[in-house]
Each structure stands twice: as C-alpha cells, then as structure tokens.
Protein backbone atom coordinates (compact mmCIF):
# COMPACT_ATOMS: atom_id res chain seq x y z
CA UNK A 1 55.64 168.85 135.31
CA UNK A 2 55.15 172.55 134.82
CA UNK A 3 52.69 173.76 132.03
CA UNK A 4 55.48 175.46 130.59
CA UNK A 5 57.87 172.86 130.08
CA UNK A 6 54.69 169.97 128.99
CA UNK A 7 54.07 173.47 126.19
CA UNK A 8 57.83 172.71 124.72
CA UNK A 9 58.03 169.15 124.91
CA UNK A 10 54.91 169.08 122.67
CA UNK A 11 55.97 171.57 120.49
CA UNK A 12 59.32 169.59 120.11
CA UNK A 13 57.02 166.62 119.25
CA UNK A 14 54.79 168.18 116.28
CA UNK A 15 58.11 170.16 114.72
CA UNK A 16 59.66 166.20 114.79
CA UNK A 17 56.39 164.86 113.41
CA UNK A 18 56.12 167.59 110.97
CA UNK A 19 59.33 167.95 109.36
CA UNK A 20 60.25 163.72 109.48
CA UNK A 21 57.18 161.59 108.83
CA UNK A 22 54.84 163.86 106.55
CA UNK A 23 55.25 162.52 103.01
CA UNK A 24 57.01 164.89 100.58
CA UNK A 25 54.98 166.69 97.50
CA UNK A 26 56.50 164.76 94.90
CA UNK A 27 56.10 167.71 92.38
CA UNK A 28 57.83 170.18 94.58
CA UNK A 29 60.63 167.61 95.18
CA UNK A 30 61.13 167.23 91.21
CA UNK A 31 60.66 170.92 91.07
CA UNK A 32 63.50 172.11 93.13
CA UNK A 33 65.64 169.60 90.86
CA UNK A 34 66.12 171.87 88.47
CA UNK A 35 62.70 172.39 86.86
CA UNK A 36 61.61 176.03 87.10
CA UNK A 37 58.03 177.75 86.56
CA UNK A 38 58.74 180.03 83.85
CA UNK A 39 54.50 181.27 83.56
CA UNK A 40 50.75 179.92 83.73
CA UNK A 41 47.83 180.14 81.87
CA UNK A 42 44.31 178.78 82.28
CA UNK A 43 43.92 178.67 78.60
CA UNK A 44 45.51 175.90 76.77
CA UNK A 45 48.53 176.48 74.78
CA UNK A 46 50.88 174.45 73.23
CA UNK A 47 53.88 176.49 71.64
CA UNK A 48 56.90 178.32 73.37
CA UNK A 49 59.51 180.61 71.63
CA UNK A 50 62.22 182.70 73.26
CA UNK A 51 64.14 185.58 71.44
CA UNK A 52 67.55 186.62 72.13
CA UNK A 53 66.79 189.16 74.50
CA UNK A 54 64.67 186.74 77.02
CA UNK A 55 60.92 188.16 75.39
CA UNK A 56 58.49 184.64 75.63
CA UNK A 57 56.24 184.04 73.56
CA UNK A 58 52.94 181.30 73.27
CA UNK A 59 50.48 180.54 71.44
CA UNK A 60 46.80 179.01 71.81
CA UNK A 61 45.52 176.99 69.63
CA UNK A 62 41.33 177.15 68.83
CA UNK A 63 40.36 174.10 70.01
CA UNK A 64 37.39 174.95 71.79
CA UNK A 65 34.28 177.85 72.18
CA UNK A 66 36.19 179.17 74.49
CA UNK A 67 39.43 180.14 72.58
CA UNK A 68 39.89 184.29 72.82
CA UNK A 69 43.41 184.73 71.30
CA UNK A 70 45.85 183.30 69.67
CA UNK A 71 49.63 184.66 70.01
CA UNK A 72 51.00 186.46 73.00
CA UNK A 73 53.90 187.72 74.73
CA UNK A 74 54.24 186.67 78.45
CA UNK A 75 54.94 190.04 79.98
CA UNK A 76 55.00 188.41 83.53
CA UNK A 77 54.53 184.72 85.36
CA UNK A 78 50.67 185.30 85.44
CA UNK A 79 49.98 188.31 82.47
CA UNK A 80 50.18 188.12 78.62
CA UNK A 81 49.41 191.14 75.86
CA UNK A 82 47.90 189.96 72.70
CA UNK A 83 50.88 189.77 69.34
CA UNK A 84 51.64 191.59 67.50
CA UNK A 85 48.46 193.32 68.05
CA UNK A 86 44.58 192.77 68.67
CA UNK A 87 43.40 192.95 65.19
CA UNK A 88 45.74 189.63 64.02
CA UNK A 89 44.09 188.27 67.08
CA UNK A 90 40.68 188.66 65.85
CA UNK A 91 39.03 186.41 63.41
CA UNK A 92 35.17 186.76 62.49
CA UNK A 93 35.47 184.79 59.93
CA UNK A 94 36.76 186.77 57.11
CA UNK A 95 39.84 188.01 55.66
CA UNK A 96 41.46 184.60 57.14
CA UNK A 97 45.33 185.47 54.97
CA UNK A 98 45.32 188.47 58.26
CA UNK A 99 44.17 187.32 61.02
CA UNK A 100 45.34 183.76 63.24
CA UNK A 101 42.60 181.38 63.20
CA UNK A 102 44.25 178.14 64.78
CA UNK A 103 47.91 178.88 65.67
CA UNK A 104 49.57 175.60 66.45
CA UNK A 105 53.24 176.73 66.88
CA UNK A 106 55.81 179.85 67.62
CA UNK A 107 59.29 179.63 66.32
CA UNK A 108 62.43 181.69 66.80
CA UNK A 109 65.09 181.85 64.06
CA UNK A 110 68.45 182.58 64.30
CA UNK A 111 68.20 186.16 63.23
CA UNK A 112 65.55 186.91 66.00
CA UNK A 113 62.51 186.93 64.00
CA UNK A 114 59.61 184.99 65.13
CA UNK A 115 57.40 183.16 63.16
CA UNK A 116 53.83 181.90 63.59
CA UNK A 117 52.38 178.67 62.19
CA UNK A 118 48.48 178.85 61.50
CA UNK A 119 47.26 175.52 60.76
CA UNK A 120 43.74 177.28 60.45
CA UNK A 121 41.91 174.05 61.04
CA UNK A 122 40.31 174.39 64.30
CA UNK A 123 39.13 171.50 66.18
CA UNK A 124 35.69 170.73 68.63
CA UNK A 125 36.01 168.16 70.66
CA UNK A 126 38.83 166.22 69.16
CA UNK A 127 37.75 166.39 65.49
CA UNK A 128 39.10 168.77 62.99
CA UNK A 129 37.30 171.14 61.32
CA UNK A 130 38.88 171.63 58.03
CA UNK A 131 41.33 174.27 57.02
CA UNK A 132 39.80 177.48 56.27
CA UNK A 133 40.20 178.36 53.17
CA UNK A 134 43.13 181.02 52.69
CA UNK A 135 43.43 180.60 56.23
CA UNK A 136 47.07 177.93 56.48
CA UNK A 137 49.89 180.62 56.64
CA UNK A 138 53.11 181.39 57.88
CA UNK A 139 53.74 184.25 59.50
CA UNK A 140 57.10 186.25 60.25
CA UNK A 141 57.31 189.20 62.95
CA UNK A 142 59.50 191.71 63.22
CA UNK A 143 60.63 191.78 67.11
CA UNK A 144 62.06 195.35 66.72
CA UNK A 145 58.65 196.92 65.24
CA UNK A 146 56.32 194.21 66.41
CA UNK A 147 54.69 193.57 62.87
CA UNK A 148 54.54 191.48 60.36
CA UNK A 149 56.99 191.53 57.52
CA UNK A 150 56.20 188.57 55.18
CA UNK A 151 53.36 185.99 55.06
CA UNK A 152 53.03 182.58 53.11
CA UNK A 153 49.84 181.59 52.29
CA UNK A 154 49.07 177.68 51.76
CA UNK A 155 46.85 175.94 49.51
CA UNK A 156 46.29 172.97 47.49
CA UNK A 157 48.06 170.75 46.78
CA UNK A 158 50.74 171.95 49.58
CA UNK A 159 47.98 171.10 52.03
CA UNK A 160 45.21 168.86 51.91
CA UNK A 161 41.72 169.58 53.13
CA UNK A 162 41.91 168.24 56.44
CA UNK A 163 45.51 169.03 56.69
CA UNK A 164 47.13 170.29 60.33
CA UNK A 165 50.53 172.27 60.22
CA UNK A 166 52.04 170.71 63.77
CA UNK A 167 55.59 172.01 64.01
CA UNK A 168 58.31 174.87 62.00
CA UNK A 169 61.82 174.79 62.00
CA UNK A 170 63.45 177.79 59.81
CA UNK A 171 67.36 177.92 58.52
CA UNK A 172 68.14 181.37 58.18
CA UNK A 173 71.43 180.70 56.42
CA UNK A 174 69.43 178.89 53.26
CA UNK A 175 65.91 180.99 54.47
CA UNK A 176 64.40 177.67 54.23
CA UNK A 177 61.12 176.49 56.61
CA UNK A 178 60.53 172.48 57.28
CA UNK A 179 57.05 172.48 58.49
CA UNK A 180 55.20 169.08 59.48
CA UNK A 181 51.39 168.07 58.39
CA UNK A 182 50.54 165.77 61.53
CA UNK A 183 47.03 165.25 60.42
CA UNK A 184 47.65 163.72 57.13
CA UNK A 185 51.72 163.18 57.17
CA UNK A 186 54.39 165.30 54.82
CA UNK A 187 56.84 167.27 55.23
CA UNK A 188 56.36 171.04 53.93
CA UNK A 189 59.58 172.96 52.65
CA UNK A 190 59.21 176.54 51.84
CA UNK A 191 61.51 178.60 50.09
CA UNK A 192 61.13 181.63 51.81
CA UNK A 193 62.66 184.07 49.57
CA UNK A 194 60.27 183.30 47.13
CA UNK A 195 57.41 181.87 49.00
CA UNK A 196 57.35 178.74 46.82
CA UNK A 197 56.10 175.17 49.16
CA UNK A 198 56.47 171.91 47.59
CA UNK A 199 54.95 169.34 49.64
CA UNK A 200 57.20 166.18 49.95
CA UNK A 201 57.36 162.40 52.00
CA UNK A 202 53.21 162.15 51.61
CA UNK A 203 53.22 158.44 50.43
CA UNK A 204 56.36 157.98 52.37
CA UNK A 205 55.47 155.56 55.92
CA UNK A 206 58.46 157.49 57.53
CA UNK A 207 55.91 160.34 58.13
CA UNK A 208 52.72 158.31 58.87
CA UNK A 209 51.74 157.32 62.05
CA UNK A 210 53.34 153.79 63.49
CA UNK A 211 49.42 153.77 65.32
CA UNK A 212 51.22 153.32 68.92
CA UNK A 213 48.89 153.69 71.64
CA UNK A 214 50.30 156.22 73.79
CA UNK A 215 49.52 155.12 77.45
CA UNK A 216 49.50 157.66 80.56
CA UNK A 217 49.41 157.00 84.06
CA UNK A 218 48.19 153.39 82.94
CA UNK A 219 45.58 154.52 80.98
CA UNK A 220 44.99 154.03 77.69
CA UNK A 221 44.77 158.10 75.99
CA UNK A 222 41.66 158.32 73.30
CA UNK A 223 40.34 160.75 71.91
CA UNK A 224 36.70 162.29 73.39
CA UNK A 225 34.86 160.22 70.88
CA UNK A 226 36.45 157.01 72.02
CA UNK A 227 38.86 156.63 69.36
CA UNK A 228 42.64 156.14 69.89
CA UNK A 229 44.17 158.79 67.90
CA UNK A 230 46.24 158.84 65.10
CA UNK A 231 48.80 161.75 64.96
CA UNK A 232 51.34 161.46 62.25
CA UNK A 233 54.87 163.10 61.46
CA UNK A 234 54.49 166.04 64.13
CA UNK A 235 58.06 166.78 66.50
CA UNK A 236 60.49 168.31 63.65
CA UNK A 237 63.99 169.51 64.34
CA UNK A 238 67.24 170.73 62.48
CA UNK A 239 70.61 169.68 64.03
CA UNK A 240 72.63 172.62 65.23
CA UNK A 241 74.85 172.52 61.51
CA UNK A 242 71.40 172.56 60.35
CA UNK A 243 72.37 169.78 57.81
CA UNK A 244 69.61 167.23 58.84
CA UNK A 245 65.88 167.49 59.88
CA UNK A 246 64.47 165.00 62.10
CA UNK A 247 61.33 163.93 62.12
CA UNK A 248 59.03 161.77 63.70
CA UNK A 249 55.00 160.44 64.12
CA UNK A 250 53.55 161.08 67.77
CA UNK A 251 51.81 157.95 67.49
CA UNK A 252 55.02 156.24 67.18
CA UNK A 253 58.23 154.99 67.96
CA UNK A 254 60.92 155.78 65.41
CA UNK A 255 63.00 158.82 64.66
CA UNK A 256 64.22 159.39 60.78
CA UNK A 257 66.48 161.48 59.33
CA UNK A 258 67.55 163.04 56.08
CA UNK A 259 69.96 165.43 54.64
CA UNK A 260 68.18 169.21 53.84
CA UNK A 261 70.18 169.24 50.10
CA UNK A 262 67.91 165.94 49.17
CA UNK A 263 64.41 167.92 50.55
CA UNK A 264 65.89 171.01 48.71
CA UNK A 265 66.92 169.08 45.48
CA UNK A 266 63.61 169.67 43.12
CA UNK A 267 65.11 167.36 40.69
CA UNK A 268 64.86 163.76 43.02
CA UNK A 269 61.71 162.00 42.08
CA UNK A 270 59.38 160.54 45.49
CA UNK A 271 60.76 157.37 45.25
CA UNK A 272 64.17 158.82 45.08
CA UNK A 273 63.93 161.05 48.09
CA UNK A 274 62.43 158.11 49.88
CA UNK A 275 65.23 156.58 49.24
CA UNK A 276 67.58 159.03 50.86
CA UNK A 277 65.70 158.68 54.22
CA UNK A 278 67.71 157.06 57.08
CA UNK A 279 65.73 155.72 60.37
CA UNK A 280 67.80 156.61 63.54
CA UNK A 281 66.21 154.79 66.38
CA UNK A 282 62.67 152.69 66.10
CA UNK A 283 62.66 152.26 70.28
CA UNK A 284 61.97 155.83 71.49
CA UNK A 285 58.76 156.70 73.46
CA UNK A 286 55.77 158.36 72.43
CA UNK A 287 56.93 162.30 72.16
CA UNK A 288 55.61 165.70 71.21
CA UNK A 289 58.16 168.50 70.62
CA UNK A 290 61.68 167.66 69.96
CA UNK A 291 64.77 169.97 70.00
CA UNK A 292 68.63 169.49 69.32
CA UNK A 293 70.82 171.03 71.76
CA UNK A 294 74.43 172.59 70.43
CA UNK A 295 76.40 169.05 71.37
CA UNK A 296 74.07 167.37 69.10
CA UNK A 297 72.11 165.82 71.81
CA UNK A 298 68.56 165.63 70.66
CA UNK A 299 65.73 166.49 73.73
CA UNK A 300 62.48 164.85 73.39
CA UNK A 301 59.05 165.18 75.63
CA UNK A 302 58.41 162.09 76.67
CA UNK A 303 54.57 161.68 77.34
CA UNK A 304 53.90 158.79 78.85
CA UNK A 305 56.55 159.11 81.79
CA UNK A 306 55.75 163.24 82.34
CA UNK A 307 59.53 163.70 81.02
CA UNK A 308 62.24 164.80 79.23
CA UNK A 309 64.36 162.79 77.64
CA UNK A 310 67.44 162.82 75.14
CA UNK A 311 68.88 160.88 72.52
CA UNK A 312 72.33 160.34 70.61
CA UNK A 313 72.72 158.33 67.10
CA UNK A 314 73.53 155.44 68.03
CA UNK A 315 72.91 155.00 71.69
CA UNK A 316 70.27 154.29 74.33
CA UNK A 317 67.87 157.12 75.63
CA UNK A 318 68.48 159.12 79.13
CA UNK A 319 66.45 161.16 81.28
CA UNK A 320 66.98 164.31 81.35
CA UNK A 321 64.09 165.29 84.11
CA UNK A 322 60.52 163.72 85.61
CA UNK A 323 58.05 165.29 87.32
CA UNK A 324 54.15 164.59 87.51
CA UNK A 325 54.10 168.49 86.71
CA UNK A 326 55.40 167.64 83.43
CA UNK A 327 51.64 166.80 81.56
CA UNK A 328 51.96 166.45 78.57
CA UNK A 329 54.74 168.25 77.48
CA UNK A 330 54.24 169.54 74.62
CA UNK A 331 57.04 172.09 72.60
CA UNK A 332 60.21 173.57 72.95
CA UNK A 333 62.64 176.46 72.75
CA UNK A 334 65.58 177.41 73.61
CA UNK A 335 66.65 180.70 75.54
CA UNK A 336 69.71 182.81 75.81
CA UNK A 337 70.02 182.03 79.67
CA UNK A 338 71.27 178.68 78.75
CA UNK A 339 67.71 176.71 79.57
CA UNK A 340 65.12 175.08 77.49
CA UNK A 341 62.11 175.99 78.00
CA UNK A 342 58.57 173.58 77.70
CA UNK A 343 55.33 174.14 77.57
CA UNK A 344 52.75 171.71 79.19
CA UNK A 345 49.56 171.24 77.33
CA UNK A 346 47.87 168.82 79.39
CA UNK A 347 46.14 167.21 76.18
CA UNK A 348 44.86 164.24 78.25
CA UNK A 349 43.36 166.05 80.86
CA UNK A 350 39.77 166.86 79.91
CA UNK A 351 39.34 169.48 82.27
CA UNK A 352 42.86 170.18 83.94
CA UNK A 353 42.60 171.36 87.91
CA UNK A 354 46.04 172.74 87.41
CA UNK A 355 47.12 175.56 85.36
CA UNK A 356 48.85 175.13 81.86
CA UNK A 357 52.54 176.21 82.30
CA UNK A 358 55.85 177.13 80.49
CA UNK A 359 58.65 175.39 82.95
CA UNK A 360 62.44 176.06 81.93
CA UNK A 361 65.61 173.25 82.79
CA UNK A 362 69.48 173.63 82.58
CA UNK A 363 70.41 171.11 79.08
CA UNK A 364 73.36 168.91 79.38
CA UNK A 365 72.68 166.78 82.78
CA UNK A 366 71.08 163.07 83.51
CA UNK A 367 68.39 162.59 86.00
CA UNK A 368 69.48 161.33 89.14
C-alpha cells in the first residue's frame, strides 16, 4: 500500500469520525432552531425594549460595586452608547429625581416613546438597599431628540421603603402605566397625564409571593445569604386590546387577571377591587418577564427549564423554545421584524463564564 493512498484512507477515517460520532453542542443545536444572538454584554442586565425602527435598548440594574451605567442603546452585537446621555447615567449621590440610580426595566409604548423604570433601590449581595429617597421615577424619552420629556417621581405611600419597581406596561390610548412592586407586592397605576399613582392590590395575596422554590438544573436557587427568596407580583402584561393586565409572583405558580376600568375606577373600595380579580391558571412554572403576543397568546420565561413558554385561558402550557443558553431569562419585547426578543440575566449564576445576552425568536410556533 502506497503512502499516498494509506494518506486518504485515513483522512476518510477522521472526516467519518469527525462529522458522525462527536457529540453535538447542544446550545448550538437549539440555537440554529430558531433562537438568534441579538447582542452580549459582560455586565448584567435585565431589560430589553425595541422601537419601531429596530433601535435596542437595555438596561443594568446596580446590583453590585461594579455597576458603571445604567441605560443604553446597543449600537452593535458587542458595543453600547450610554442613554440618553452620560449625565442621566451618572449618580454621585445627589440630585437622585435626574439621574438613574437602579434601573430595573425599559419599555416601548405604542407611540415609540421609551420609558425607563428606576426602582432606585440598589442591592449588595442579594439584599436591598432601600429606595433612595426622590430617587423611584419613571422616565419617558423622546426617540426623535433623545431626551427626556416627562418624569414621575414616587414617594410614600405609592412606594414603601424597601419597595422594588420590577416591571411597566404603558397604554397609550388611556396614557395609563401598570407598574409592579416585586419586593413588597402592589400594583402601581399612574395616570400619566397628570402624574397622579395610587397604589392598589397591597393586602391582596394575588400579588404576594405563593413562596415556590424555584429549582434550576436540580438545584435548589437561594439567595447569597442562604435564604430562598421571596419575589412577589413581578412579570406584568396588557393583552393586545389592552383591556386586561396580567400579573403574576415569581415565586409562584398562578397567573391573575383583571379588567384596567376596575384598577382605573377610584371609586371601588380594596375589598371591592379584590373582588374583581380573576385567577387564570395556578399550574404555570416559575417565570420572569411575560408578554402577550397579537393572537392573544401570552409568552412566559420559564426559569427552571431555560425556556420559553406560552399560555392560552383555558388550556395547557406549550413550549415555545429550550436551550441551556436560555439562563435565566429574564424580560421581553417585541420588535417590528416580527421576533421577540429576551434578555438573559443569568441571576443564578454567581459569577457567569458566559456573556449576558439579548437572543430574538419567530412567535407563533411549538417546540419540536
């Protein structure tokens, strides 16, 4: 046998051995099923919001020495400017009503405006700070100037001391905001063309934590100190007629529901609005961000199984997509390409190898 030929009859072998019997990357095979990389970060963030024209946008909240910023605008996969500018971006501890101090969510309204949610209550190492006073806003950005138009400062008894303003959902038709407290459960309407908040649902158990233990990769998920945490009403979203928000606890199982005209009515009494409060499903995994989609399918993280998953009144969950990329997915938006896009926040990684990322999926189809 000439050296030659032995040369291609090995090289036959290792292509077979190569492209047959190695094992696949499972993350690359759940990739390529739809799941795209959108952009990374080796800070943690946990909001995503997309305008009409494609423009991304993040936030990051301060949860540790090391936080720097706290909006941007992904300008490409890898590179992010500060927004609106560097000076809202900058907090030295004064002036807290104009400047982000712990941004905890980006939303985009119909109208193309984005708004900011500053929980200003900063955390190290799992524990809250307390919310700095003057410091709880909400924030609304022109995308055609890049600055901001209106803010809506929080305080007592709207928010508590150790309160944490999780999630935003605004109706531009009845320039409402539904914004959820996740650290000590309620549900915060604004009236934005007056600024007025009225904090509702704070005695109610439908926005109090179920105290699930949330369970990953079978591990139990604690906080640094030990402690299994307790994260009430957090995921809030509007259906696409906007004529219901619905809510639920992370460290929970159960979805409510109500009708907007009962959280707008000023005249119902607690007990009376409690009243008006449907649960929709008491079976649904531990979840972060949640999101209706135009059919009225409602998209959940799910957690526990690094997925997506989606829900319908009245029926059993699907899958939507898995992949062991998907840690801890954490919030939503949706884009004008058609895609939702996620944001991974890793949350029960202490110190993540991998990047944080912003991944984007086509709505509409089961997992196979």
């Amino acid at each position: 046998m000439n050296k030659k030929y032995l040369l291609f009859v090995l090289s036959l072998l290792l292509l077979f051995l190569f492209s047959c019997h190695c094992p696949e990357d499972p993350k690359v095979k759940d990739l390529d099923r739809g799941i795209i990389s959108v952009a990374s970060s080796n800070e943690q963030w946990t909001g995503v919001a997309v305008s009409a024209d494609g423009r991304i946008f993040s936030n990051f909240p301060n949860w540790s020495d090391k936080h720097t910023k706290s909006v941007i605008e992904v300008t490409d996969t890898t590179d992010f400017k500060v927004y609106p500018n560097a000076d809202w971006n900058t907090w030295k501890g004064s002036d807290p009503e104009n400047h982000f101090i712990c941004v905890q969510s980006v939303y985009m309204d119909d109208n193309n405006f984005l708004w900011v949610l500053d929980a200003a209550n900063p955390q190290r190492q799992g524990e809250y700070q307390g919310v700095v006073p003057g410091g709880a806003k909400l924030v609304k950005i022109d995308l055609g100037t890049n600055a901001v138009i209106q803010k809506i400062i929080f305080t007592e008894p709207v928010i508590r001391p150790q309160s944490y303003l999780n999630d935003v959902r605004v109706d531009s038709e009845r320039n409402t905001a539904y914004i959820s407290d996740s650290n000590t459960g309620a549900i915060i309407v604004v009236n934005l063309s007056t600024g007025n908040a009225r904090r509702l649902l704070d005695a109610d158990p439908s926005t109090k934590s179920e105290n699930t233990i949330i369970v990953i990769d079978n591990k139990d998920y604690r906080k640094p100190n030990g402690e299994y945490p307790i994260v009430h009403v957090d995921g809030i979203a509007l259906t696409p007629d906007k004529q219901y928000l619905y809510w639920r606890a992370l460290t929970g199982k159960s979805i409510f529901k109500i009708d907007v005209n009962f959280l707008n009515d000023e005249s119902l009494t607690p007990s009376e609005l409690s009243g008006k409060i449907k649960r929709v499903a008491s079976y649904i995994e531990p979840s972060d961000g949640i999101i209706f989609v135009p059919d009225g399918t409602l998209y959940f993280t799910s957690i526990e199984e690094h997925a997506i998953g989606a829900f319908r009144e009245g029926q059993e969950t699907w899958l939507v997509k898995k992949s062991p990329a998907l840690q801890w997915p954490d919030s939503f938006s949706s884009g004008p390409d058609g895609y939702i896009y996620v944001t991974t926040s890793q949350i029960n990684i202490p110190n993540p190898t991998e990047p944080y990322r912003i991944y984007k999926f086509k709505f509409g189809a089961k997992e196979n």
